[in-house]
C-alpha atoms as a PDB file:
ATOM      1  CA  UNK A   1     -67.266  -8.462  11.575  1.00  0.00           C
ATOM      2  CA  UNK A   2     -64.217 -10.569  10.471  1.00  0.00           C
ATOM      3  CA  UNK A   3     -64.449 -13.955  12.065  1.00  0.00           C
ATOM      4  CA  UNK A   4     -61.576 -16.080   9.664  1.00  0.00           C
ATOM      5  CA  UNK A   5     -62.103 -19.929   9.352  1.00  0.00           C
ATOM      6  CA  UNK A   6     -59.060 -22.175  10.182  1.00  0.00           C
ATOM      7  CA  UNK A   7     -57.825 -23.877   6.952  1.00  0.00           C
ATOM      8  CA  UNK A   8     -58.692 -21.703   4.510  1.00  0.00           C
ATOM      9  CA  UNK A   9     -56.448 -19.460   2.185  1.00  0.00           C
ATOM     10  CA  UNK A  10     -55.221 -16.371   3.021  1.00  0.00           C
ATOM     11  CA  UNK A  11     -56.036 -14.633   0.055  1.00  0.00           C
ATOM     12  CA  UNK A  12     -58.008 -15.439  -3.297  1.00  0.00           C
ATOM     13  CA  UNK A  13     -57.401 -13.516  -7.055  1.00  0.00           C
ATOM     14  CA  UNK A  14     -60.580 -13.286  -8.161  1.00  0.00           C
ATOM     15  CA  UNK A  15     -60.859 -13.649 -12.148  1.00  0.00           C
ATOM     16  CA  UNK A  16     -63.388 -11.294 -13.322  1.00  0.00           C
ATOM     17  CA  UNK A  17     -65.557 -12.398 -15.837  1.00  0.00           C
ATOM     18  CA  UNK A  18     -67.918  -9.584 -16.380  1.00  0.00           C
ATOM     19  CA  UNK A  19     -66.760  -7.691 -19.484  1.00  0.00           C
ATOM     20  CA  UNK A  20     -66.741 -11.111 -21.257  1.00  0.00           C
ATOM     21  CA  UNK A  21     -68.854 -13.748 -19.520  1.00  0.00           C
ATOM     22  CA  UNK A  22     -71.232 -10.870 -18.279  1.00  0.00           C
ATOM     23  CA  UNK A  23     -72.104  -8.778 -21.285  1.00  0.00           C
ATOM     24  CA  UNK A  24     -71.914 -11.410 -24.208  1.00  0.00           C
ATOM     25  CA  UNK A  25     -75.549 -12.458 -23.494  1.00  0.00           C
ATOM     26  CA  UNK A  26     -76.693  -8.914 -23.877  1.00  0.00           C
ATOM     27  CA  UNK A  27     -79.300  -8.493 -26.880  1.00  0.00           C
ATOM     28  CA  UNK A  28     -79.005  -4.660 -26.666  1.00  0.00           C
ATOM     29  CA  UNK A  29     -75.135  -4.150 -28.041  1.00  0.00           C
ATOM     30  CA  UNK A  30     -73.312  -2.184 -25.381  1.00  0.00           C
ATOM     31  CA  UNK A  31     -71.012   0.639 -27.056  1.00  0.00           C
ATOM     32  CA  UNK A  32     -67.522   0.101 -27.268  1.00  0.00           C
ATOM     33  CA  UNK A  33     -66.760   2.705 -25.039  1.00  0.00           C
ATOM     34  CA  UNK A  34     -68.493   1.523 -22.244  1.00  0.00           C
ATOM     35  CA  UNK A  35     -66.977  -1.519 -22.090  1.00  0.00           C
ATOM     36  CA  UNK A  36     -63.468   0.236 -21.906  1.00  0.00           C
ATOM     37  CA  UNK A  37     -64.955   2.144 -19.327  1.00  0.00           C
ATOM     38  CA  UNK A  38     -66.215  -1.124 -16.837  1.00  0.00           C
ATOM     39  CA  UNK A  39     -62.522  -2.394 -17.557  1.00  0.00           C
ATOM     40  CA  UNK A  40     -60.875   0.773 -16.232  1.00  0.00           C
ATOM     41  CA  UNK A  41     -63.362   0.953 -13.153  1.00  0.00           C
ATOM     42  CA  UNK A  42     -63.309  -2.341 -12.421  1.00  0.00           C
ATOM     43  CA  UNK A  43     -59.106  -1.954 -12.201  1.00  0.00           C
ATOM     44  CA  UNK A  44     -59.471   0.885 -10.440  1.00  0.00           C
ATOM     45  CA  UNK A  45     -61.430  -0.834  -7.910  1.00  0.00           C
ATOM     46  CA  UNK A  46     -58.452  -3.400  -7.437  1.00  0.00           C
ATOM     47  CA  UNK A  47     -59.430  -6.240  -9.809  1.00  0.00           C
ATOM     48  CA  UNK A  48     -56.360  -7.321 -11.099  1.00  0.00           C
ATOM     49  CA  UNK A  49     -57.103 -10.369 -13.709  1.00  0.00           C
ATOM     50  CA  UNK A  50     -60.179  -9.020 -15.598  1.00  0.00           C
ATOM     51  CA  UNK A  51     -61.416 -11.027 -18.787  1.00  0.00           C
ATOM     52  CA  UNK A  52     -61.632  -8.605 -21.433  1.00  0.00           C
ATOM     53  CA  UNK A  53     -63.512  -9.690 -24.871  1.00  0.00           C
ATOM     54  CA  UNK A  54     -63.479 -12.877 -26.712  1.00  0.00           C
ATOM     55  CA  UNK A  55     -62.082 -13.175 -30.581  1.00  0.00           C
ATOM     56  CA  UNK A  56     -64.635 -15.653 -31.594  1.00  0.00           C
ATOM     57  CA  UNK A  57     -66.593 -15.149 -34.638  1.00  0.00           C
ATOM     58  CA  UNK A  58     -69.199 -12.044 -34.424  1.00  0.00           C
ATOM     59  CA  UNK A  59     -72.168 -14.574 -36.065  1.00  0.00           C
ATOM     60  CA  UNK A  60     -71.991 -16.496 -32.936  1.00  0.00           C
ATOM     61  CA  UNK A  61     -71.536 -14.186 -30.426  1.00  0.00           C
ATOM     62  CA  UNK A  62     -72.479 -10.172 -31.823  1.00  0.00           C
ATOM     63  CA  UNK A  63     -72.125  -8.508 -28.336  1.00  0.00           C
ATOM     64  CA  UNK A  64     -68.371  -9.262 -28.602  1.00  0.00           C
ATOM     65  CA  UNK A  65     -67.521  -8.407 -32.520  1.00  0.00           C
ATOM     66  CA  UNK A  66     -65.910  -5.205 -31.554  1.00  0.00           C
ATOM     67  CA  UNK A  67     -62.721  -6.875 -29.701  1.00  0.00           C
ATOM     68  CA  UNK A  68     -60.254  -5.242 -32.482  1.00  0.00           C
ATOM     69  CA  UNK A  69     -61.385  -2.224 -31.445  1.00  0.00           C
ATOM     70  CA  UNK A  70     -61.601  -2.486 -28.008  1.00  0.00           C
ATOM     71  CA  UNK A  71     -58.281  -4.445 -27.006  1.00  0.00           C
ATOM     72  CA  UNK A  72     -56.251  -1.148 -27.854  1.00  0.00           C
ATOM     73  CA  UNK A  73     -58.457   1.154 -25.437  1.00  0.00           C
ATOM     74  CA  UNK A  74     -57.148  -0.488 -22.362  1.00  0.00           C
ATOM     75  CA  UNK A  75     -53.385  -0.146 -22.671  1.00  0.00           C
ATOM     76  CA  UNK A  76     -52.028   1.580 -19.781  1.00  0.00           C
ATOM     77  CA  UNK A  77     -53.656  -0.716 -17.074  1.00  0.00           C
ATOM     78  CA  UNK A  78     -50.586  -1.206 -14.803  1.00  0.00           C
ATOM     79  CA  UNK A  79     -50.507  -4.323 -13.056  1.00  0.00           C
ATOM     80  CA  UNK A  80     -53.568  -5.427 -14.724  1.00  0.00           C
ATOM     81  CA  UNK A  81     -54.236  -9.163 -16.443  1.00  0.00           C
ATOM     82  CA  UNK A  82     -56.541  -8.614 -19.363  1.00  0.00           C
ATOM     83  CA  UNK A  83     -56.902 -12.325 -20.825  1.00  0.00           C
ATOM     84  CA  UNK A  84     -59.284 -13.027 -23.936  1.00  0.00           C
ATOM     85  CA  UNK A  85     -61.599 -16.079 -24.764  1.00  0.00           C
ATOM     86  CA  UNK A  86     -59.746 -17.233 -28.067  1.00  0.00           C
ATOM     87  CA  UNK A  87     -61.676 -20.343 -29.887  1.00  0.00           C
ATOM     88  CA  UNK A  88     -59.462 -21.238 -32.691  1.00  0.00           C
ATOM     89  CA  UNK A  89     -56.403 -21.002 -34.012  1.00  0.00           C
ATOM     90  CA  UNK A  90     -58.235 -17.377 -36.154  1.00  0.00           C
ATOM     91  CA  UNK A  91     -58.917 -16.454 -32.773  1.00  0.00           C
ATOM     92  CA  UNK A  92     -55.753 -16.953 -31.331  1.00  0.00           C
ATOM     93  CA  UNK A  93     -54.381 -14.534 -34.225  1.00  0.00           C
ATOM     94  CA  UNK A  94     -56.033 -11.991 -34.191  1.00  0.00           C
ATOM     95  CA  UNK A  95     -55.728 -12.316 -30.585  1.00  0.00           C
ATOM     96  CA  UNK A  96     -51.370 -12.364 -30.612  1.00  0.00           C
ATOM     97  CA  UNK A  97     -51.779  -9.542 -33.220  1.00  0.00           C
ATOM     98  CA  UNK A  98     -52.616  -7.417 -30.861  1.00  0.00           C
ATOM     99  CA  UNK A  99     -50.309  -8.151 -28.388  1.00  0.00           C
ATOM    100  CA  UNK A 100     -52.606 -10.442 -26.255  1.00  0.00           C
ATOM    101  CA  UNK A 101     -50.525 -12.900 -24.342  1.00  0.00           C
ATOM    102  CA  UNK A 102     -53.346 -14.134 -21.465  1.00  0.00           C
ATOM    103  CA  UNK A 103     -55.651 -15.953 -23.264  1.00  0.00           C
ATOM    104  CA  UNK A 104     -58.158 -19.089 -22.645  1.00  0.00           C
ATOM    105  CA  UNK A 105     -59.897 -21.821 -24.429  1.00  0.00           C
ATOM    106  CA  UNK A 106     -63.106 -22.993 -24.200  1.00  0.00           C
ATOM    107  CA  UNK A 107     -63.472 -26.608 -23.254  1.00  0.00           C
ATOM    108  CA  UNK A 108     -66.736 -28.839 -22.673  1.00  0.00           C
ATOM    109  CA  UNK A 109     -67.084 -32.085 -20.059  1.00  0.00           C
ATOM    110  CA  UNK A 110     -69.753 -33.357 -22.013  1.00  0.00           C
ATOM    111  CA  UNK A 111     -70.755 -34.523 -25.586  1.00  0.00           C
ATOM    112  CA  UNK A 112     -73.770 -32.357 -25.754  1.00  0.00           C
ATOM    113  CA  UNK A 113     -72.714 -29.377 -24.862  1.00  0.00           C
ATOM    114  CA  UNK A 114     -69.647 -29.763 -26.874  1.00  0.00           C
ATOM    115  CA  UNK A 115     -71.678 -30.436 -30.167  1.00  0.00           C
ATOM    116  CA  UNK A 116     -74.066 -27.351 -29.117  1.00  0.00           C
ATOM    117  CA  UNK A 117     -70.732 -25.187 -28.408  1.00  0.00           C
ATOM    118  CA  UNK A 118     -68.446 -25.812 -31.039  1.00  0.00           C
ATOM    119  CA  UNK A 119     -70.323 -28.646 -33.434  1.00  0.00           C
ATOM    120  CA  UNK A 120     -67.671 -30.970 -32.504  1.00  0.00           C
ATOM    121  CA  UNK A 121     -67.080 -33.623 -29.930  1.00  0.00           C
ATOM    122  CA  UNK A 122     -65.150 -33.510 -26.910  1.00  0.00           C
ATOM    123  CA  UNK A 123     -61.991 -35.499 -28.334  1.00  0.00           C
ATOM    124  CA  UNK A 124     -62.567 -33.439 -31.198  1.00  0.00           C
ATOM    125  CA  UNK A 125     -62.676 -29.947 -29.531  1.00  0.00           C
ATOM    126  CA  UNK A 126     -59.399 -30.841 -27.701  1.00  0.00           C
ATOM    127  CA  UNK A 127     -57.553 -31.589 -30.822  1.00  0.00           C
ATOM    128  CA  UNK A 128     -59.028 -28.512 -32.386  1.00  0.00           C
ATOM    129  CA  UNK A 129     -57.520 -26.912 -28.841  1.00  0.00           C
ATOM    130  CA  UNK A 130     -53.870 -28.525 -29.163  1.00  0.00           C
ATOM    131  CA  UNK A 131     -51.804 -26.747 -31.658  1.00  0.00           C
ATOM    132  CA  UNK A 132     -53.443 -23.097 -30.325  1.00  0.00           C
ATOM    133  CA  UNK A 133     -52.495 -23.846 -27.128  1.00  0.00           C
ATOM    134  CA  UNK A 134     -48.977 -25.148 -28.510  1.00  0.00           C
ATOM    135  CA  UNK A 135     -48.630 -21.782 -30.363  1.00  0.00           C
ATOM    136  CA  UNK A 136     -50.048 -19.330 -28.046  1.00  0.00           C
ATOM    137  CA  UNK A 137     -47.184 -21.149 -25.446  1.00  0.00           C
ATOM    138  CA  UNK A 138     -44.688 -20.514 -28.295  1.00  0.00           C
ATOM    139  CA  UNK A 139     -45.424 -17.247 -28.259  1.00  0.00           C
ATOM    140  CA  UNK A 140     -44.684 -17.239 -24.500  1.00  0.00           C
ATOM    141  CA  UNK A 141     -48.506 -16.873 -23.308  1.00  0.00           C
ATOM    142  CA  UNK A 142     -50.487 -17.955 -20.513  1.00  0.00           C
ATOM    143  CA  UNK A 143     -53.497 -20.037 -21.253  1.00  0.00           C
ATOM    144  CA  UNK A 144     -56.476 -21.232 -19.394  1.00  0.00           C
ATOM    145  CA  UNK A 145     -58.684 -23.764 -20.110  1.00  0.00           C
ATOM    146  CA  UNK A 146     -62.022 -23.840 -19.435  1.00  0.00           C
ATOM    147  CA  UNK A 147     -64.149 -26.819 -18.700  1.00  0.00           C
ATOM    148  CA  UNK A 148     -68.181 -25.968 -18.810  1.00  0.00           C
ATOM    149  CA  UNK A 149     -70.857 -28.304 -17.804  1.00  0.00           C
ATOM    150  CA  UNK A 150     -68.661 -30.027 -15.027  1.00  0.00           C
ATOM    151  CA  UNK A 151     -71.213 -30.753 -12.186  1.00  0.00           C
ATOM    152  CA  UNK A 152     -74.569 -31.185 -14.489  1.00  0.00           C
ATOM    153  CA  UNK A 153     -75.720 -31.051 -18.346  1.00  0.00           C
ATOM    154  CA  UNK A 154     -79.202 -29.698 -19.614  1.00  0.00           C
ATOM    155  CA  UNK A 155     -79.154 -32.275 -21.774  1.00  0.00           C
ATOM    156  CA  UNK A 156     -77.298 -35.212 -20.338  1.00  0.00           C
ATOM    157  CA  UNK A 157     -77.613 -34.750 -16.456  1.00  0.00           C
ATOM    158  CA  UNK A 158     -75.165 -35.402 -14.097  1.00  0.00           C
ATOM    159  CA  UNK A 159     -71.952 -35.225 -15.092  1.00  0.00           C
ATOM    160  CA  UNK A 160     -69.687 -38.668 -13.754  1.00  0.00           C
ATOM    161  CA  UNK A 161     -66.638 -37.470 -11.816  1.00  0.00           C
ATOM    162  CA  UNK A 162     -64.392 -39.642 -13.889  1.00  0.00           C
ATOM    163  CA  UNK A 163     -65.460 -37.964 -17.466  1.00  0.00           C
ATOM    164  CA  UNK A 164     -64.470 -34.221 -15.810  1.00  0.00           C
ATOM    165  CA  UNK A 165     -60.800 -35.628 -14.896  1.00  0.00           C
ATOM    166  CA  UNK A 166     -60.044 -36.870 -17.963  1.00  0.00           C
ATOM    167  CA  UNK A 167     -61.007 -33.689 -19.650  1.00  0.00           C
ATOM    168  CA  UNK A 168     -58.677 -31.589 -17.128  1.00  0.00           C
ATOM    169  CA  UNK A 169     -56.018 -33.893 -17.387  1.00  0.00           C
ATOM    170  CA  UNK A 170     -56.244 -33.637 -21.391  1.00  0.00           C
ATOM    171  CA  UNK A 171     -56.397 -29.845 -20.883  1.00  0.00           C
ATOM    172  CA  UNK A 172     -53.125 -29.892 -18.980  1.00  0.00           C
ATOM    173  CA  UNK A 173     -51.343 -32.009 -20.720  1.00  0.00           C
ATOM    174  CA  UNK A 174     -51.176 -30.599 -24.123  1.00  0.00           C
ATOM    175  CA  UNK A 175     -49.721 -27.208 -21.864  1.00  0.00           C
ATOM    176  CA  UNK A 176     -52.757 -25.762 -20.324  1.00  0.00           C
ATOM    177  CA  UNK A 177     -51.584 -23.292 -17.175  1.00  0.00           C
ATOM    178  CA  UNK A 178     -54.606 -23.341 -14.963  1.00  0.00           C
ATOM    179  CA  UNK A 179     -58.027 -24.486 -15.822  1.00  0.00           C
ATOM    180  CA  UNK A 180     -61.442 -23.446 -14.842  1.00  0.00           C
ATOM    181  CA  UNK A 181     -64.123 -25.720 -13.498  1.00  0.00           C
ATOM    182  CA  UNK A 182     -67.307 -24.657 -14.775  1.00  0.00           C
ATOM    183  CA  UNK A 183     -70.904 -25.206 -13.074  1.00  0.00           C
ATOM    184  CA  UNK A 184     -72.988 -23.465 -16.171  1.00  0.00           C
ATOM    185  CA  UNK A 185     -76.280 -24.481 -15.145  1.00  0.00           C
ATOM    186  CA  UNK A 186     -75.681 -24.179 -11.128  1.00  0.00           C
ATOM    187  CA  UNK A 187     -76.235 -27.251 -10.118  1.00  0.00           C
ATOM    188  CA  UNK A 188     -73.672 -27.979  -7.993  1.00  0.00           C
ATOM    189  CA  UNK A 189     -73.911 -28.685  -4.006  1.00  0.00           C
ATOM    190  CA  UNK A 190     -70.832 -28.146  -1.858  1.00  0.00           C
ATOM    191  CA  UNK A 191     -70.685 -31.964  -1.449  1.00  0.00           C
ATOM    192  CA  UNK A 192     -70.251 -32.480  -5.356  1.00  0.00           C
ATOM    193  CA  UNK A 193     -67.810 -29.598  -5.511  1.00  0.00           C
ATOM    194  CA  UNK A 194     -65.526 -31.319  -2.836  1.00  0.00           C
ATOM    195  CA  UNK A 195     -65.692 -34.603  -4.317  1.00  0.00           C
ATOM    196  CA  UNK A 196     -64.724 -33.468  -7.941  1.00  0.00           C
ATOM    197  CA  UNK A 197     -61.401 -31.934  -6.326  1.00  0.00           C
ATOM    198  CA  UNK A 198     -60.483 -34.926  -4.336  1.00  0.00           C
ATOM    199  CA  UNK A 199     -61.207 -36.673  -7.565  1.00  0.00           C
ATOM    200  CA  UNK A 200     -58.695 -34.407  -9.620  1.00  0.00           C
ATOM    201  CA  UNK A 201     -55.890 -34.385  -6.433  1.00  0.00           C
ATOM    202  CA  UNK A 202     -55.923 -38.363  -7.168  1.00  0.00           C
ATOM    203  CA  UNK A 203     -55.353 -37.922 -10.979  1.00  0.00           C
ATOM    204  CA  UNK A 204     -52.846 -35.693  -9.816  1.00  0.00           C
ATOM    205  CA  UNK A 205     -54.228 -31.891 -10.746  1.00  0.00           C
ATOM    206  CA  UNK A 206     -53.229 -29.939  -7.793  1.00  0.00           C
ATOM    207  CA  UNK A 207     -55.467 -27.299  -6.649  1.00  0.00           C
ATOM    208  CA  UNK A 208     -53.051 -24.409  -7.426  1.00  0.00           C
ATOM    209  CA  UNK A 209     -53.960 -24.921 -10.959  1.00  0.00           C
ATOM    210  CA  UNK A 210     -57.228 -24.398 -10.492  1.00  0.00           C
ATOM    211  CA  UNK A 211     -59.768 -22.113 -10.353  1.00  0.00           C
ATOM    212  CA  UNK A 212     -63.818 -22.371 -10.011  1.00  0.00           C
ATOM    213  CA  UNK A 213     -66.659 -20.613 -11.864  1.00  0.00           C
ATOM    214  CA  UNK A 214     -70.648 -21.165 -10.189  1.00  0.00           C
ATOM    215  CA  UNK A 215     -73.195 -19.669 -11.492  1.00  0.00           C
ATOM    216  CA  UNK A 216     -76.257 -18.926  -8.602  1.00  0.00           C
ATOM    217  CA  UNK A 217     -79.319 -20.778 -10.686  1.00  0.00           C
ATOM    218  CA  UNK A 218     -80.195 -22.525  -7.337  1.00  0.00           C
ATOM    219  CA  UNK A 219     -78.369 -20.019  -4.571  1.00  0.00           C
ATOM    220  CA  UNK A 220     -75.535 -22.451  -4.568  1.00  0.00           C
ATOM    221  CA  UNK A 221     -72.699 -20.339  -5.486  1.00  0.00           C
ATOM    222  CA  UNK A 222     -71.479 -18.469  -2.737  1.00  0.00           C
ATOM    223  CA  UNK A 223     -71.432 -22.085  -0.931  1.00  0.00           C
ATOM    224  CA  UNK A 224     -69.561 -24.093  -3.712  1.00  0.00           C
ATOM    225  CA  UNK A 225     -66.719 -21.607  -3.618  1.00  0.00           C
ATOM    226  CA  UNK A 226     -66.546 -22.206   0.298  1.00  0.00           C
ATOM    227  CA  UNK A 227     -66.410 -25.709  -0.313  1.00  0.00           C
ATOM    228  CA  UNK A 228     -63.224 -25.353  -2.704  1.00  0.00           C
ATOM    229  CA  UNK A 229     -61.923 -22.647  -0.692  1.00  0.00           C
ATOM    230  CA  UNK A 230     -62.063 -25.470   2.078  1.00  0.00           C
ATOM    231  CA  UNK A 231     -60.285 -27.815  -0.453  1.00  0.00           C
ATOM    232  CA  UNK A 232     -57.067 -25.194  -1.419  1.00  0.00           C
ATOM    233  CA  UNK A 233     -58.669 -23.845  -4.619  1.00  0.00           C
ATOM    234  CA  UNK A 234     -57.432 -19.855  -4.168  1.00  0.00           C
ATOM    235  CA  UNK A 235     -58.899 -18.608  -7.534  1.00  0.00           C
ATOM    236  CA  UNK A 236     -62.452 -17.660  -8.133  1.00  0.00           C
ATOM    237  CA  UNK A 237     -64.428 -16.370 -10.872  1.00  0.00           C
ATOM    238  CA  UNK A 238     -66.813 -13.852 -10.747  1.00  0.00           C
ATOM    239  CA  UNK A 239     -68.930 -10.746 -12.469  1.00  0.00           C
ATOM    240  CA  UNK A 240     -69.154  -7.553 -11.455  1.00  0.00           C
ATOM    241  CA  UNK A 241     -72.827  -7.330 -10.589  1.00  0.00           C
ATOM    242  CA  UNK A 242     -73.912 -10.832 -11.434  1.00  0.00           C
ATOM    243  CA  UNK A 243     -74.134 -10.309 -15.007  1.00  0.00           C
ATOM    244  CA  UNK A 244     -73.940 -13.075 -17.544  1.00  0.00           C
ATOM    245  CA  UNK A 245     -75.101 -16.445 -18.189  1.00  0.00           C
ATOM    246  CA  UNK A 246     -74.208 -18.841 -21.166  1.00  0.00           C
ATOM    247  CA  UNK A 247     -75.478 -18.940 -24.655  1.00  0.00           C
ATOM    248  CA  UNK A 248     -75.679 -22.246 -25.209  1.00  0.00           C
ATOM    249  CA  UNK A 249     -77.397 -23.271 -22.023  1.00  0.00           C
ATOM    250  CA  UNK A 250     -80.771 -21.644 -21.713  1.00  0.00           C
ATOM    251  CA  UNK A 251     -80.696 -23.056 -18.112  1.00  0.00           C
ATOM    252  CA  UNK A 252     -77.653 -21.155 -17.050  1.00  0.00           C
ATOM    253  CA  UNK A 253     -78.230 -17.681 -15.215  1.00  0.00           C
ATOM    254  CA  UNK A 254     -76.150 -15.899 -13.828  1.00  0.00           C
ATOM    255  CA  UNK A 255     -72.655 -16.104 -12.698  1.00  0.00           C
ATOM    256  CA  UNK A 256     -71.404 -15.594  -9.062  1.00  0.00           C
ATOM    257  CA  UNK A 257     -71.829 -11.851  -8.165  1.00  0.00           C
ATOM    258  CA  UNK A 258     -68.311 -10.654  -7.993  1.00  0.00           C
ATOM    259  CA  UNK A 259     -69.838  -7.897  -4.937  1.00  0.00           C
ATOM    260  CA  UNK A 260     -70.978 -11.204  -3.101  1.00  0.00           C
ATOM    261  CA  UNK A 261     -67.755 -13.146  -2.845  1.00  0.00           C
ATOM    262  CA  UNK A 262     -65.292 -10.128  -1.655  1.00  0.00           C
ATOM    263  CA  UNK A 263     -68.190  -9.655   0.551  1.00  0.00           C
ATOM    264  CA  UNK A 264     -67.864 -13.252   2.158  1.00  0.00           C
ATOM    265  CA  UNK A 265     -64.192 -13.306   1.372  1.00  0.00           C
ATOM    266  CA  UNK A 266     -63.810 -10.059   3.942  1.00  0.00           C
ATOM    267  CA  UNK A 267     -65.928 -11.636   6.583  1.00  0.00           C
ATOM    268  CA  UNK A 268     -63.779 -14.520   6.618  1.00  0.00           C
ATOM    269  CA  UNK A 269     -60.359 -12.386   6.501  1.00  0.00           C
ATOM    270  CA  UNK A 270     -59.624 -13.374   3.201  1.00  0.00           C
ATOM    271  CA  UNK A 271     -57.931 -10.524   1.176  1.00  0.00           C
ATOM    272  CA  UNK A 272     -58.621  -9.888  -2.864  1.00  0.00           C
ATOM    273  CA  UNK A 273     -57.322  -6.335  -2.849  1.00  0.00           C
ATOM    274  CA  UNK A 274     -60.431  -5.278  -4.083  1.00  0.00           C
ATOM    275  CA  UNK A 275     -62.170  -2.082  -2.235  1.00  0.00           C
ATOM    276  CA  UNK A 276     -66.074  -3.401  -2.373  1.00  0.00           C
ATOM    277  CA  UNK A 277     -66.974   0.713  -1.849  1.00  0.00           C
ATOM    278  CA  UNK A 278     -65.889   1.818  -5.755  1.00  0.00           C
ATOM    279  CA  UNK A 279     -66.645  -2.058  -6.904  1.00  0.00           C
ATOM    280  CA  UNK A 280     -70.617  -1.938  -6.099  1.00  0.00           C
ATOM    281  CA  UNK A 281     -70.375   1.887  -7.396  1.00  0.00           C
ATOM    282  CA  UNK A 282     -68.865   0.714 -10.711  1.00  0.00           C
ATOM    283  CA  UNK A 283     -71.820  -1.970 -10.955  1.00  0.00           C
ATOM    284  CA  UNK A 284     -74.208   0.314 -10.049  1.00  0.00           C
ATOM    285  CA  UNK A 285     -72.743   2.382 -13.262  1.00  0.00           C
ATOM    286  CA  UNK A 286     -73.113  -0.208 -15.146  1.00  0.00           C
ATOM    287  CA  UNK A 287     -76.635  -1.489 -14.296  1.00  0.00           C
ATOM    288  CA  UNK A 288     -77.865   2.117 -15.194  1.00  0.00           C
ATOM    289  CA  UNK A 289     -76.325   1.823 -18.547  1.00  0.00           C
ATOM    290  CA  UNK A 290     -77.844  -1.615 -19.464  1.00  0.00           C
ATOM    291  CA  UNK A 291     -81.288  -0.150 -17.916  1.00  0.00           C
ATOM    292  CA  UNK A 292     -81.572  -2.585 -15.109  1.00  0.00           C
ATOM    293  CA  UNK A 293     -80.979  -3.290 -11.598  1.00  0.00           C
ATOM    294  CA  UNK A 294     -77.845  -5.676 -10.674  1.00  0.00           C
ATOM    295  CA  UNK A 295     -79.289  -9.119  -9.516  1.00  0.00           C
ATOM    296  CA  UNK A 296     -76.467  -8.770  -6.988  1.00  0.00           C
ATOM    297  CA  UNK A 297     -78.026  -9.127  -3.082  1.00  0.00           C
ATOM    298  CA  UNK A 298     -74.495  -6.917  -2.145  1.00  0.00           C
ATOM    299  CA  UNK A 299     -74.939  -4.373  -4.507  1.00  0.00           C
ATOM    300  CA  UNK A 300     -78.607  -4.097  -3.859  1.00  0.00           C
ATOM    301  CA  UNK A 301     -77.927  -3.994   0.049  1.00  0.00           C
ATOM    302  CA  UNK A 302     -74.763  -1.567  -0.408  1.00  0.00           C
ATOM    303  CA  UNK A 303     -76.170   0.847  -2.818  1.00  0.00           C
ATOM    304  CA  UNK A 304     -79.328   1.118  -1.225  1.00  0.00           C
ATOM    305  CA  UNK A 305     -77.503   1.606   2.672  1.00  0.00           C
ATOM    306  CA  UNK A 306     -75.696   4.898   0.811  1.00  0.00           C
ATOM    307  CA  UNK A 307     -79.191   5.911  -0.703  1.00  0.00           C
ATOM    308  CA  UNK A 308     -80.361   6.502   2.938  1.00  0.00           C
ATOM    309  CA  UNK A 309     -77.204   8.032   3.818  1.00  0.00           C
ATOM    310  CA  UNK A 310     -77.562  10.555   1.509  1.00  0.00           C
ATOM    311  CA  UNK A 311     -81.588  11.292   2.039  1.00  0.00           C
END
């Protein structure tokens, strides 16, 4: 049943994460084919911004070393945003070389997890950050920024309101087109979400530029994204089947099931565009070929409704 909320937006882009965000924790390296394959199904099933590969060094992240060869394999996706996760200026390179124009840097709220991330500290990651995302602008790109560790730290705890603005403000100044607010180790509560946004509105980052990214360690996800749905954010991140987690944070699990949120997005008369039908069956695909079930409640409940259909 669709029972829609008064105040909230009337539609959301959801920015998949799963071909990037999702597989780069895998230990088992998942042909290159295969990840052409989610891309194309995950289009198919209306996704139009889907994250495809990161050009960071394959010592630090193996999963993702074949993004030269598969950037090429999804040419032809009409309509389709394919950003990458681009580190440094190498990465941005090899990124423009072929023909990449969406792509996304990697920023951290904290000291910590900066140091863990990228051996540098926060001041120093965003002047690593500065010229790339001068050049890739130059080059007439669209960049995100991505903040991680904005709610809570592993190492650090909470994380004070006042050290995430600064960040995002930094982020946007030096040319950054939307950022991403990051809860890596799922400890955000609704109440935390909202007051982070009001905080940013003050330092005046609007919420168009904005986007959020939970991951479910406590169950809090789904509820978060009401909370900035509630406070005008309209873009949501998200992986196909709840895959992923982050590398650096052995408390993170993983991300917001991208099944789940068009799920609650429909109830609430929220359109994405996306038909849930082919989206669960392309998880489903993709949770044979990894050898596991999705940890997705949606695609567990969907899949297993059109099991008894079919008995």
């Amino acid at each position: 049943m669709v029972v829609p909320e008064p105040g909230l937006p009337g539609r959301v882009r959801v920015h998949e994460v799963g071909p990037r965000d999702g597989l780069q924790n895998e230990s088992a390296t998942v042909p290159t084919e295969v990840k052409a394959e989610f891309v194309r199904r995950l289009a198919e099933a209306g996704l139009t911004t889907i994250e495809a590969t990161s050009f960071v060094h394959p010592k630090w992240v193996p999963q993702l070393a074949d993004a030269e060869r598969l950037y090429p394999l999804l040419s032809g996706l009409d309509g389709v945003d394919l950003p990458v996760l681009v580190p440094n200026g190498l990465g941005l390179d090899r990124a423009l070389a072929l023909g990449a124009r969406r792509v996304a840097v990697f920023a951290s709220a904290t000291e910590s997890f900066a140091r863990a991330n990228l051996n540098r500290s926060v001041d120093e990651s965003l002047a690593m950050f500065e010229p790339v995302v001068t050049r890739a602008k130059r080059a007439d790109g669209h960049v995100r920024g991505y903040l991680s560790m904005c709610f809570g730290d592993p190492w650090e705890g909470p994380v004070p309101l006042a050290r995430v603005v600064r960040v995002c403000r930094a982020l946007l100044d030096m040319g950054c087109d939307e950022l991403s607010l990051g809860d890596t180790i799922g400890v955000a509560t609704p109440g935390h979400v909202t007051a982070l946004l009001e905080a940013l509105a003050e330092a005046g980052v609007p919420s168009g530029v904005l986007g959020v990214h939970f991951h479910d360690t406590y169950g809090q996800a789904l509820a978060n994204t009401l909370a900035a749905l509630r406070s005008g954010v309209t873009t949501v991140d998200a992986s196909a089947g709840g895959l992923g987690g982050c590398p650096y944070a052995r408390s993170a699990t993983g991300n917001l099931a991208t099944e789940d949120l068009v799920w609650m997005l429909r109830g609430l008369g929220i359109e994405t565009g996306v038909d849930l039908g082919l989206l669960v069956a392309t998880s489903v695909w993709m949770s044979e070929r990894l050898g596991r079930p999705s940890p997705s409640r949606t695609v567990r409940a969907l899949a297993s409704a059109d099991s008894h259909k079919e008995q």
